[in-house]
Protein backbone atom coordinates (compact mmCIF):
# COMPACT_ATOMS: atom_id res chain seq x y z
CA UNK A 1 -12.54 -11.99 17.54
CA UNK A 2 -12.10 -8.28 17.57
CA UNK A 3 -14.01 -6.80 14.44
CA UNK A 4 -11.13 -5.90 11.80
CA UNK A 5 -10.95 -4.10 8.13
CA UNK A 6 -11.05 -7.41 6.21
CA UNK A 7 -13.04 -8.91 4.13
CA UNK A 8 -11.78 -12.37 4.65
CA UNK A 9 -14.59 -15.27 5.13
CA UNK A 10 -14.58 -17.21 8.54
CA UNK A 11 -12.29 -19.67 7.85
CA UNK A 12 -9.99 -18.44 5.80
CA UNK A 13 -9.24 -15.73 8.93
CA UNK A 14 -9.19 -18.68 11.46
CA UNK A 15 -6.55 -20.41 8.77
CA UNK A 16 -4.55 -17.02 8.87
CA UNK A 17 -4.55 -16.41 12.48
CA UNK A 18 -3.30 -19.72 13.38
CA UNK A 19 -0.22 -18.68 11.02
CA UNK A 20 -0.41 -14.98 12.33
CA UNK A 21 -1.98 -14.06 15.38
CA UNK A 22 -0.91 -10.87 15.82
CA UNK A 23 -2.69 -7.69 14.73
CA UNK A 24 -0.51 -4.22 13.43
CA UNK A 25 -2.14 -0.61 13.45
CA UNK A 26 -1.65 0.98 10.52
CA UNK A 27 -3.82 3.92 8.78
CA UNK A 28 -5.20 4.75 12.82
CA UNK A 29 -6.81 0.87 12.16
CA UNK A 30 -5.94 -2.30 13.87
CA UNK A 31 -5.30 -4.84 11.53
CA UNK A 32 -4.91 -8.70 11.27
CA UNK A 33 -1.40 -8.99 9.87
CA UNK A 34 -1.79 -10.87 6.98
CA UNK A 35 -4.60 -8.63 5.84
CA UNK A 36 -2.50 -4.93 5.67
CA UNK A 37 -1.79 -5.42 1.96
CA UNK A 38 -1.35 -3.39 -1.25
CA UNK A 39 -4.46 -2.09 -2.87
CA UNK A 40 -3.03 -2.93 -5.98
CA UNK A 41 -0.51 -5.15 -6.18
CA UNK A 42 -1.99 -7.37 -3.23
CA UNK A 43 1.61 -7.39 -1.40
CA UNK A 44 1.97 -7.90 2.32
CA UNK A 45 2.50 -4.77 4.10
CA UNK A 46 4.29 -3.54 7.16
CA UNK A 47 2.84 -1.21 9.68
CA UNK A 48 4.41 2.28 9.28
CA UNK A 49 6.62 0.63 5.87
CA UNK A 50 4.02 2.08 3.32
CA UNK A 51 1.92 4.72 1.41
CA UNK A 52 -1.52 5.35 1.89
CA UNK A 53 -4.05 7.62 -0.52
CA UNK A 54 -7.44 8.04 0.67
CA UNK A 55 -7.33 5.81 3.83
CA UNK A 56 -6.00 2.49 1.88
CA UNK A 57 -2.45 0.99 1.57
CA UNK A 58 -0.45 1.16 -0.93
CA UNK A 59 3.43 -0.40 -1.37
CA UNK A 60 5.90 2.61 -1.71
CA UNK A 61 7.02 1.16 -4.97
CA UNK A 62 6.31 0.18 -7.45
CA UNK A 63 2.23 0.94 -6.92
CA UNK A 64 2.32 4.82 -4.58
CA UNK A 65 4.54 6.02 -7.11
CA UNK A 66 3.27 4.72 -10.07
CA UNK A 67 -0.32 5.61 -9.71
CA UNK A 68 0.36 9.14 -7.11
CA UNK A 69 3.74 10.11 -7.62
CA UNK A 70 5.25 12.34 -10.26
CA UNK A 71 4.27 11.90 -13.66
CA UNK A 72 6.27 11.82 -17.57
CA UNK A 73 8.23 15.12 -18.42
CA UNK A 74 6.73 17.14 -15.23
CA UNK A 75 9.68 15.30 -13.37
CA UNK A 76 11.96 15.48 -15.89
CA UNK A 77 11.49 19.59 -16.27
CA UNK A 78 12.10 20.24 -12.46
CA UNK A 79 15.15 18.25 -12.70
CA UNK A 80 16.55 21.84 -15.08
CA UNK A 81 15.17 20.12 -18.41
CA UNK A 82 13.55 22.01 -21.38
CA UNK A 83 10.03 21.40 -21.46
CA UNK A 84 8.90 19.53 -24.57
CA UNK A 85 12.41 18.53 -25.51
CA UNK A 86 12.72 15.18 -26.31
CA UNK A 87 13.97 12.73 -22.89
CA UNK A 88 17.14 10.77 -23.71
């Protein structure tokens, strides 16, 4: 078996490529498919359908934009809100 970015023990992997034996590239890696998941969340991932922040996946949403994306008022502001003023 090619050597992949999972930390999956022997025969859990065997289990999992039985299931799914086909790898995806994703994050200029080579992954088995059932081991491109969320950081966070855990959440199965496609190749090319996600975020990434510092080389590791992340779902678009809720978990990218939660933890990376805008934050509180900030967004709220550039949208032609008064800073400070209370959101409704």
């Amino acid at each position: 078996l090619p050597k992949l970015p999972c930390a999956r023990s022997v025969p859990q992997l065997t289990l999992l490529l039985s299931m799914a034996a086909e790898k995806v590239t994703s994050l200029g890696k080579d992954w088995h498919r059932p081991c491109l998941r969320c950081e966070k969340c855990n959440k199965t991932l496609t190749s090319g359908g996600h975020a990434e922040h510092d080389g590791k996946p992340y779902c678009n949403h809720p978990c990218y934009a939660a933890l990376f994306g805008p934050k509180g008022e900030c967004l709220w502001w550039a949208r032609g809100g008064a800073q400070g003023a209370p959101v409704s």
